[in-house]
Protein backbone atom coordinates (compact mmCIF):
# COMPACT_ATOMS: atom_id res chain seq x y z
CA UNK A 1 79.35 124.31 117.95
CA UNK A 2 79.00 123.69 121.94
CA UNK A 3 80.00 120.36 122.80
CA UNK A 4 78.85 119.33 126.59
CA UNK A 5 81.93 118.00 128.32
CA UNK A 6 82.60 115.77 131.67
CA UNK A 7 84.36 117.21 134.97
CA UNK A 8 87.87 117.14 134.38
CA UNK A 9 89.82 114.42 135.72
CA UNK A 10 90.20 114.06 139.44
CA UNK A 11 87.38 116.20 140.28
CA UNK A 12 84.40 115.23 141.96
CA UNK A 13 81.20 116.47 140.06
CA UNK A 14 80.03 118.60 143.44
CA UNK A 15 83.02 120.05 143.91
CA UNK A 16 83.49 121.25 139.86
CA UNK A 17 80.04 122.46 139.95
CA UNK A 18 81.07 124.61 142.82
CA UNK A 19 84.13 125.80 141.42
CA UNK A 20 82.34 126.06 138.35
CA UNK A 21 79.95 128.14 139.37
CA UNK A 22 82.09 130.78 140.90
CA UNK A 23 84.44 131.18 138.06
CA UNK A 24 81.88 131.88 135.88
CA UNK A 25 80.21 134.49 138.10
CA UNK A 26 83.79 135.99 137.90
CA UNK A 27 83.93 135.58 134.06
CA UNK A 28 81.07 137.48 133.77
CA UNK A 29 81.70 139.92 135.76
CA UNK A 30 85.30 140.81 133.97
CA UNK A 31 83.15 140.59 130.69
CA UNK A 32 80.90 143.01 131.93
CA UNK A 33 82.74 145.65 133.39
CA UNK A 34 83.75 148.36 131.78
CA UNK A 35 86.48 148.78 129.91
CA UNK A 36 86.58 144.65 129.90
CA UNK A 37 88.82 143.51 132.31
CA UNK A 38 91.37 141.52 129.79
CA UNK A 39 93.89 141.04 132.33
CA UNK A 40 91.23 139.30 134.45
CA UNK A 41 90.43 136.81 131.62
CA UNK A 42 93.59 135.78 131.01
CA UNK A 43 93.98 134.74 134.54
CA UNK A 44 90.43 132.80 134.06
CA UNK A 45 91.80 131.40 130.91
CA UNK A 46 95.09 130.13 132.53
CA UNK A 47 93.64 129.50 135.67
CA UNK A 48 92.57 125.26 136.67
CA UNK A 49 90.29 123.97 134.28
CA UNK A 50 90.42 127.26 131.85
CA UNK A 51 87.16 128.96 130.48
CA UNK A 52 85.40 125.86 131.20
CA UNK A 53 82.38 125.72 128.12
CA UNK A 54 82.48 126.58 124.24
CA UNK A 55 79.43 129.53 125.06
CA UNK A 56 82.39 131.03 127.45
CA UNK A 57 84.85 130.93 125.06
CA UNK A 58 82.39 132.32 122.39
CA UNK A 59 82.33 135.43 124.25
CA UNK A 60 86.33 135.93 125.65
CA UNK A 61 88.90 134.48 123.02
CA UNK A 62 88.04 137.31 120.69
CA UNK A 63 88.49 139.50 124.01
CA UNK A 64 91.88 137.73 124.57
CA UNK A 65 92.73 138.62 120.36
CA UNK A 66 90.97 141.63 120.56
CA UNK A 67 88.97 140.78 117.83
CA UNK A 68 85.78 142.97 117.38
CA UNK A 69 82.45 140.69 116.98
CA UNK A 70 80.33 143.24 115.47
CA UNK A 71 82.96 143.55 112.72
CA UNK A 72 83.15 140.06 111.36
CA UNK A 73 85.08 139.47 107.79
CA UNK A 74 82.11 138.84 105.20
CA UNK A 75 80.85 135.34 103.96
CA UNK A 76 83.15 134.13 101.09
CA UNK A 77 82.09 134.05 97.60
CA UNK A 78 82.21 131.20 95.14
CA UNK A 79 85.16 132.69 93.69
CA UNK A 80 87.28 131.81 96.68
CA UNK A 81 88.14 128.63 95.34
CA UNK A 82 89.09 129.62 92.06
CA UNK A 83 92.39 129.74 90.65
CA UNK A 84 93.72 129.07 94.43
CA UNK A 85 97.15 127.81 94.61
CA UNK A 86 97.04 126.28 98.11
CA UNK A 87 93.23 124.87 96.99
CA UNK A 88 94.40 121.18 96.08
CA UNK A 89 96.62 121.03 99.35
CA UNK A 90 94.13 122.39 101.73
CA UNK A 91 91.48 119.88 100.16
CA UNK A 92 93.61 117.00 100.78
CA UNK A 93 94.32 118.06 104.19
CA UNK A 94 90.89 118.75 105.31
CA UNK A 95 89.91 115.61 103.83
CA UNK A 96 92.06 113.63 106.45
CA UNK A 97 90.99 115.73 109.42
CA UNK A 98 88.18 113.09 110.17
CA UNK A 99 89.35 112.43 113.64
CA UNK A 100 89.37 115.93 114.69
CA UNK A 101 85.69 115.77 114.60
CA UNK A 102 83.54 114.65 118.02
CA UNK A 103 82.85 110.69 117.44
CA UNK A 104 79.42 110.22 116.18
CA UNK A 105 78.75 113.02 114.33
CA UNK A 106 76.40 112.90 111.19
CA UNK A 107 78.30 112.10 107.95
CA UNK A 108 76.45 115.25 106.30
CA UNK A 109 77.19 117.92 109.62
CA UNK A 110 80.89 116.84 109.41
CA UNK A 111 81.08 117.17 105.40
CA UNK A 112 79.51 120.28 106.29
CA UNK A 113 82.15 122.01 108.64
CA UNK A 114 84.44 120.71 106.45
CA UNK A 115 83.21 122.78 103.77
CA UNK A 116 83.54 125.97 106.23
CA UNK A 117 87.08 124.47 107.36
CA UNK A 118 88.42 124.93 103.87
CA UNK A 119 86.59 128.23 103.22
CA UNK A 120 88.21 129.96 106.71
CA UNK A 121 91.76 128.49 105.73
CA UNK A 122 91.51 129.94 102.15
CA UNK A 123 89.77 133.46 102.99
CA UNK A 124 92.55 133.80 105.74
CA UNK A 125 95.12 133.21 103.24
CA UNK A 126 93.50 135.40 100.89
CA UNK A 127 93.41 138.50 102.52
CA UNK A 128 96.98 138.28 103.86
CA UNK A 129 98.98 137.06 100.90
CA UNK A 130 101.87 137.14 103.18
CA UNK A 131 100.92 134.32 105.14
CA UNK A 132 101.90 130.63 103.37
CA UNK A 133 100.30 127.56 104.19
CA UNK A 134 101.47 124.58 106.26
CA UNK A 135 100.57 121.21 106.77
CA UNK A 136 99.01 120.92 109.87
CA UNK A 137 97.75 124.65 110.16
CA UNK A 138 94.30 123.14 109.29
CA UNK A 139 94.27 121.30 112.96
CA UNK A 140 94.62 124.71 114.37
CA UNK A 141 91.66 126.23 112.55
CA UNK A 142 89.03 122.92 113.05
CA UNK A 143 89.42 123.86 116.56
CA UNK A 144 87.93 127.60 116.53
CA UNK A 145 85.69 126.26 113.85
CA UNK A 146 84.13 123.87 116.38
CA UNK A 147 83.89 125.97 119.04
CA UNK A 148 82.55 129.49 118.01
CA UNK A 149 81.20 128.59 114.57
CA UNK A 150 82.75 129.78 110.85
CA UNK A 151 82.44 133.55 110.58
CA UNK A 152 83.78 134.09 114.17
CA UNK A 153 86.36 131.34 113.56
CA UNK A 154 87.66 133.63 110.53
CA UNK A 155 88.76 136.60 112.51
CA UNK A 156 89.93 134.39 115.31
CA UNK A 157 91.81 132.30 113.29
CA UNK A 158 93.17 135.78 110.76
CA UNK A 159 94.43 137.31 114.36
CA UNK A 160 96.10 134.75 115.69
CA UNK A 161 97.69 133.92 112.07
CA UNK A 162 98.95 137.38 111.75
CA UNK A 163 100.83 136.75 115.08
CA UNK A 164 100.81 134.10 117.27
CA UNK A 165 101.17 131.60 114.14
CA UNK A 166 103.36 134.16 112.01
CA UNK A 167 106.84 132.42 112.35
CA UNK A 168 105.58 129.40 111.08
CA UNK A 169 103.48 130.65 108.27
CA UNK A 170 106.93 132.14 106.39
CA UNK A 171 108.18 130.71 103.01
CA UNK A 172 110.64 128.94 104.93
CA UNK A 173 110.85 126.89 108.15
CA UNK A 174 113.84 128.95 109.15
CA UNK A 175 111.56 130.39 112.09
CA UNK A 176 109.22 127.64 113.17
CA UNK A 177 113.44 125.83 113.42
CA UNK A 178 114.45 128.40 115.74
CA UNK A 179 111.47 128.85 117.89
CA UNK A 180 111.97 124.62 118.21
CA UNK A 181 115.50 125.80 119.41
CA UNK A 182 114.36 126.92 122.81
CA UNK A 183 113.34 123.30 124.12
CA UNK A 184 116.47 122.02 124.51
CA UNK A 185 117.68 124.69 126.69
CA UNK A 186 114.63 124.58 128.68
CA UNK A 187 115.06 121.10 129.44
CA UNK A 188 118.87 121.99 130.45
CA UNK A 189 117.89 124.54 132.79
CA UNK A 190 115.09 121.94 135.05
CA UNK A 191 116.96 118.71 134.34
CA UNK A 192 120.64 118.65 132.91
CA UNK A 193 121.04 114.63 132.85
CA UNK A 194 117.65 114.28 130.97
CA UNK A 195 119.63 117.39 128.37
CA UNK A 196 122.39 115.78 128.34
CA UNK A 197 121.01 112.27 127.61
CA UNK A 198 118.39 113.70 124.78
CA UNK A 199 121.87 115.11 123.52
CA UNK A 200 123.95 112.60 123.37
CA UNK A 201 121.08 110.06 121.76
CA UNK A 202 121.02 112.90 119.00
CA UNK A 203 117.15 112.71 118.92
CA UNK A 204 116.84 116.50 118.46
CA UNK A 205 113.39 118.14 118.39
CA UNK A 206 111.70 117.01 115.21
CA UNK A 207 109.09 114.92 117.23
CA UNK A 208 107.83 118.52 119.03
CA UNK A 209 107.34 119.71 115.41
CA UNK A 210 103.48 118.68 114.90
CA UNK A 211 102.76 120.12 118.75
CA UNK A 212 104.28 123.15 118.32
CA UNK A 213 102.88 124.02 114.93
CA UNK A 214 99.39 122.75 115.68
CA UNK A 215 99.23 124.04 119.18
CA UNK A 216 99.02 120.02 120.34
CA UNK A 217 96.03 119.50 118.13
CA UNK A 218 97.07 117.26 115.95
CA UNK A 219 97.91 114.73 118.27
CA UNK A 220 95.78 115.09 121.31
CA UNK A 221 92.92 112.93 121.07
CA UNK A 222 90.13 114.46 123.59
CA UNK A 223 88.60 117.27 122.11
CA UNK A 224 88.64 118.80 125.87
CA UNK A 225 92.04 118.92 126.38
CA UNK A 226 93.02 120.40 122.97
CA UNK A 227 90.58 123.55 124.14
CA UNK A 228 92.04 123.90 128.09
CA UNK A 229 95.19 124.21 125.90
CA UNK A 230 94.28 126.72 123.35
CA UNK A 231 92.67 128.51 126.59
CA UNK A 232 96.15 128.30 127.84
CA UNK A 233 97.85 129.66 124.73
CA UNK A 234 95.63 132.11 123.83
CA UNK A 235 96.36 134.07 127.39
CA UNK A 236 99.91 133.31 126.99
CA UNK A 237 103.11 134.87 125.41
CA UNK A 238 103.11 133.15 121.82
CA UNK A 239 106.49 130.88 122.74
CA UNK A 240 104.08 129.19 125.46
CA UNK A 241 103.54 125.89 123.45
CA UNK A 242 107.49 125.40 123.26
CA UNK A 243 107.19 125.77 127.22
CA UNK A 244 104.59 123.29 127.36
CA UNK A 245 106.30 121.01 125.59
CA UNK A 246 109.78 121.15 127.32
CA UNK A 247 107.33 120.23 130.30
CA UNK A 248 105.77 117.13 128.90
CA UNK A 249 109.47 115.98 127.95
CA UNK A 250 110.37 116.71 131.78
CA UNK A 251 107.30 114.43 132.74
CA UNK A 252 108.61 111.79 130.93
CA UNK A 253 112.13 111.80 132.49
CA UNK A 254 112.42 108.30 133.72
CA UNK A 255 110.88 106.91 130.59
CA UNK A 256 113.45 108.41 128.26
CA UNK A 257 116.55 107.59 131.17
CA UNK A 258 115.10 104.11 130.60
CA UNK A 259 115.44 104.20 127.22
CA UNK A 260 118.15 102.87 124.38
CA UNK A 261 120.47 105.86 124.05
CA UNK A 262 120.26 106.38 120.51
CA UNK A 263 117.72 108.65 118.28
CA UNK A 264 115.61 106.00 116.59
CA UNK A 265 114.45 104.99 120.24
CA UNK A 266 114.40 108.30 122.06
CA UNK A 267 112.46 109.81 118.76
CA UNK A 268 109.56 107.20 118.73
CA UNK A 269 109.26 107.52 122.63
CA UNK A 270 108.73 110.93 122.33
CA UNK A 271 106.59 111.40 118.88
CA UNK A 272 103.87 109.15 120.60
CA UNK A 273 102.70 111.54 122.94
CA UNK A 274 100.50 109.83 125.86
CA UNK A 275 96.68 110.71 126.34
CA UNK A 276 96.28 110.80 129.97
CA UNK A 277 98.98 113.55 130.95
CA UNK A 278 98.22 115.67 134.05
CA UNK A 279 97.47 119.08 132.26
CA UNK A 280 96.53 120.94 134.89
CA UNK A 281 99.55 120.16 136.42
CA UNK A 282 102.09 120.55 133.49
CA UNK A 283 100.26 123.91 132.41
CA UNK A 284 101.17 125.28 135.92
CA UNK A 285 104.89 123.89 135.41
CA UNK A 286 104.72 125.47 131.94
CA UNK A 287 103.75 129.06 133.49
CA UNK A 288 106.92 128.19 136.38
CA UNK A 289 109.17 127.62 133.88
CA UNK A 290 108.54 130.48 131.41
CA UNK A 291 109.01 132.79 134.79
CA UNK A 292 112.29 131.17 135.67
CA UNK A 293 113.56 131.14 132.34
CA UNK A 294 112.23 133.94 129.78
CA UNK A 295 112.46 133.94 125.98
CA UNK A 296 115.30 136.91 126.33
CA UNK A 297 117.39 134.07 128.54
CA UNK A 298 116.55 131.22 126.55
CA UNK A 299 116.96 133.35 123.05
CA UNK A 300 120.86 133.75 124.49
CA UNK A 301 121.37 130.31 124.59
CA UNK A 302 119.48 129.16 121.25
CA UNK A 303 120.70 132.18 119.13
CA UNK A 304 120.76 130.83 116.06
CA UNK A 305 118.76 133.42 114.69
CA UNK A 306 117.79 137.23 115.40
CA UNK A 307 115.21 136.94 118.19
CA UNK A 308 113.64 140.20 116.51
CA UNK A 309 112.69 137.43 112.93
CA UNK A 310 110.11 135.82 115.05
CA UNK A 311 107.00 135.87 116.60
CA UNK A 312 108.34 138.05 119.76
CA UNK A 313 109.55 140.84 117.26
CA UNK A 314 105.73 141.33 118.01
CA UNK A 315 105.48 141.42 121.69
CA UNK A 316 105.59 145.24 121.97
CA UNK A 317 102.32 145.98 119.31
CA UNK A 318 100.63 144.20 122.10
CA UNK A 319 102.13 146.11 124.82
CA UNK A 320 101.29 149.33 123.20
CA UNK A 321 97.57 148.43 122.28
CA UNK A 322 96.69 146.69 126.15
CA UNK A 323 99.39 148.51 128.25
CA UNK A 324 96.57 147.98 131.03
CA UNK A 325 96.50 144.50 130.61
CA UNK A 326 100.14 143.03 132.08
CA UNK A 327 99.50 139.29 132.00
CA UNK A 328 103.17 138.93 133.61
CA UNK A 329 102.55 139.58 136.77
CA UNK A 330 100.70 137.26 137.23
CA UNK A 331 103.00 134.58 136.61
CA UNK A 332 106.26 136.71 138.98
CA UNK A 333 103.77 136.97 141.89
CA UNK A 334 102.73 134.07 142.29
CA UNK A 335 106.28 132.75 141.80
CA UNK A 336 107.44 134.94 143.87
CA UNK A 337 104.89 134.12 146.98
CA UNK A 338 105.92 130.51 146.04
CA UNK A 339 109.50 131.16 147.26
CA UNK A 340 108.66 132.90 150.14
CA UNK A 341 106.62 129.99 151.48
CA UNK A 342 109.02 127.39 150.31
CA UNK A 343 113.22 128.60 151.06
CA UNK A 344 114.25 125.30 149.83
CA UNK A 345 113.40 126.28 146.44
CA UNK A 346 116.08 128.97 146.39
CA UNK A 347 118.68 126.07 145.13
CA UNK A 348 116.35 125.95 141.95
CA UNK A 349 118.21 128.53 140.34
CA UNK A 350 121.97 126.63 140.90
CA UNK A 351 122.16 123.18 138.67
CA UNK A 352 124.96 120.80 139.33
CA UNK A 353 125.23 118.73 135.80
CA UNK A 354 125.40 115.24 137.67
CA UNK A 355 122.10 114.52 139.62
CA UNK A 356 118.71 113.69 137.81
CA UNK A 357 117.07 114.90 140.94
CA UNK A 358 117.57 118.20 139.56
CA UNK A 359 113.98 118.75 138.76
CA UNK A 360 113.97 122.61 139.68
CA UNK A 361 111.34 122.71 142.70
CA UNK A 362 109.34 124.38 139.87
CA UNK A 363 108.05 121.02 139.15
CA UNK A 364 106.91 120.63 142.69
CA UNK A 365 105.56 124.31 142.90
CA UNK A 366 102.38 123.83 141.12
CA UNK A 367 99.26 123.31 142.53
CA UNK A 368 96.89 125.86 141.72
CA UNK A 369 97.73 128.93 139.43
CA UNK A 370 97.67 132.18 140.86
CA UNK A 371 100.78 134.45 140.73
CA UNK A 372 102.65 132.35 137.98
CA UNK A 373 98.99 132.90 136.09
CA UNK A 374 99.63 136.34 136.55
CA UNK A 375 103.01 136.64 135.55
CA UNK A 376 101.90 134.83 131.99
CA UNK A 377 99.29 137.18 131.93
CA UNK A 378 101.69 140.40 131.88
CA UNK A 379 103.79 138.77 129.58
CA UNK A 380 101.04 138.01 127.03
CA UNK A 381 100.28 141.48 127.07
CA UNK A 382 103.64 142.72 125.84
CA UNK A 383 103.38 140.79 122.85
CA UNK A 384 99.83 140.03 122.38
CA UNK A 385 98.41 141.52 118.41
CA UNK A 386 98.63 145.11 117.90
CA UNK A 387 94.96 146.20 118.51
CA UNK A 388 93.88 148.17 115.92
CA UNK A 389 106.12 122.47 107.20
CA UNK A 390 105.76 121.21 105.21
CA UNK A 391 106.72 117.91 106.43
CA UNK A 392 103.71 116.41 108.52
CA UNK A 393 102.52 113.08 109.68
């Protein structure tokens, strides 16, 4: 289902059809060459204002899963439904997804998708009996169901299941925990009073649970921004969202300094997430940050758990299956080219635990992404799929 969406915000309609225009000559062109120039759609993906329409993204998320269109999983049968033990809960689920649909749409198209909604969950979970369901899982699947239609949605949604969303489809929430364990030491690394603050109001990081584990679609209201994310994600290392996260808690600095030091506050502050963030800017702090500080630093300092149990215990099938894809260096180079033009960033790396002004110069590095894309890029490629919570608001 193509939806026709506004200009991002801040952009003059002249100068995004410009833009516009070129990056989709230079989508096409990666799409057509031959082999497919992967590496080249990640940077499109991660790039300002992503992969711009749902007909785009038709044709390169299954090229950023490596998901083969001519090889689509069959229709499901009547029998799906039968005698399925995650039926009831995936009903009542889907039943209260009536926001994720666009405004306006006929009562009988939306009962309609969510028909399909229900049938991709349940098929998934069929043919991988290894995956469990969550609550919340379903706002991850309504997206790909909207945008490239239910039998494309499927092996989409089966892909990124079977990786990206692994850790937090296990029997336990022992995983999904420990991947929620890198924020804080994220935060600590940009911005050591906002750490220590968030630390000593004891707020934890319950209120990122519902945007890690829906990839922000639970609780994003524009239907636009949920996609530039997923475009983000999907050309990302799978620990991305956590990044993205610490970022939006960074953004709010002064609002949760101004707070009551104590979790109750700090908690509500954070859980209601605002609707007019700067995305283009935070994704660009995102890709910064996960260049500065990888997930083999940040697993050091959140070890709570073997680093091989999650998702990244699947980095190197994606190495192996798109070694000439390197997403990563994207990301370094442009870093890199960052610090040559700007010395003063140099301190970024040394954090005296007394000044708020400690914002890391990453968060004044962003602008456009072009190395930092690049270095995402690499890194998505030596974890991306092998090619061959129950507590919710």
């Amino acid at each position: 289902m193509s939806l026709r969406r506004p200009p991002p915000d801040g952009i003059a309609p002249h100068e995004y059809n410009s833009k516009k225009k070129r990056k989709v000559a230079e989508i096409y062109q990666a799409l057509n060459s031959d082999p497919i120039d992967v590496a080249a759609l990640r940077r499109m993906a991660i790039s300002e204002g992503g992969l711009l329409t749902d007909e785009i993204r038709c044709k390169v998320w299954p090229k950023l899963l490596n998901v083969k269109t001519d090889d689509l999983p069959p229709a499901p049968g009547k029998e799906l439904r039968e005698d399925n033990e995650d039926y009831q809960q995936v009903l009542l689920d889907v039943r209260r997804s009536l926001r994720r649909f666009p405004p306006g749409m006929p009562d009988e198209q939306r009962e309609g998708l969510q028909e399909e909604l229900i049938d991709i969950i349940l098929q998934v979970l069929q043919r991988n009996p290894q995956l469990h369901y969550y609550q919340g899982y379903h706002d991850i699947v309504v997206t790909f169901l909207l945008v490239v239609g239910e039998r494309l949605a499927t092996a989409l949604v089966e892909k990124l299941s079977t990786h990206h969303l692994r850790d937090f489809m296990d029997p336990t929430m022992d995983n999904t925990k420990h991947i929620l364990n890198y924020l804080m030491p994220i935060i600590d690394q940009v911005n050591p009073e906002l750490h220590d603050f968030m630390q000593s109001a004891e707020v934890g990081t319950i209120f990122a649970l519902s945007w890690l584990i829906t990839w922000f679609g639970h609780v994003l209201a524009d239907f636009r921004h949920v996609v530039r994310l997923y475009d983000f994600f999907l050309a990302c290392h799978p620990l991305m969202p956590i990044y993205f996260a610490a970022v939006i808690v960074l953004y709010r600095e002064q609002e949760v300094l101004d707070c009551e030091c104590d979790m109750a506050s700090v908690h509500h502050l954070l859980s209601q997430i605002p609707q007019d963030l700067p995305y283009e800017t935070l994704i660009s702090r995102a890709g910064d940050l996960f260049v500065q500080f990888p997930p083999s630093e940040l697993a050091r300092k959140a070890a709570q758990q073997r680093a091989e149990r999650t998702a990244a215990s699947t980095f190197k099938d994606f190495e192996l299956a798109s070694a000439q894809q390197r997403p990563d260096t994207v990301l370094r180079q442009r870093f890199r080219d960052r610090l040559r033009v700007e010395e003063r960033t140099k301190s970024i790396l040394t954090k005296p635990r007394t000044n708020r002004f400690v914002k890391l110069a990453v968060m004044g590095l962003t602008v456009a992404l072009g190395a930092a894309a690049l270095a995402v890029v690499k890194s998505a490629l030596e974890w991306a799929p092998k090619f061959e919570l129950q507590i919710f608001p």
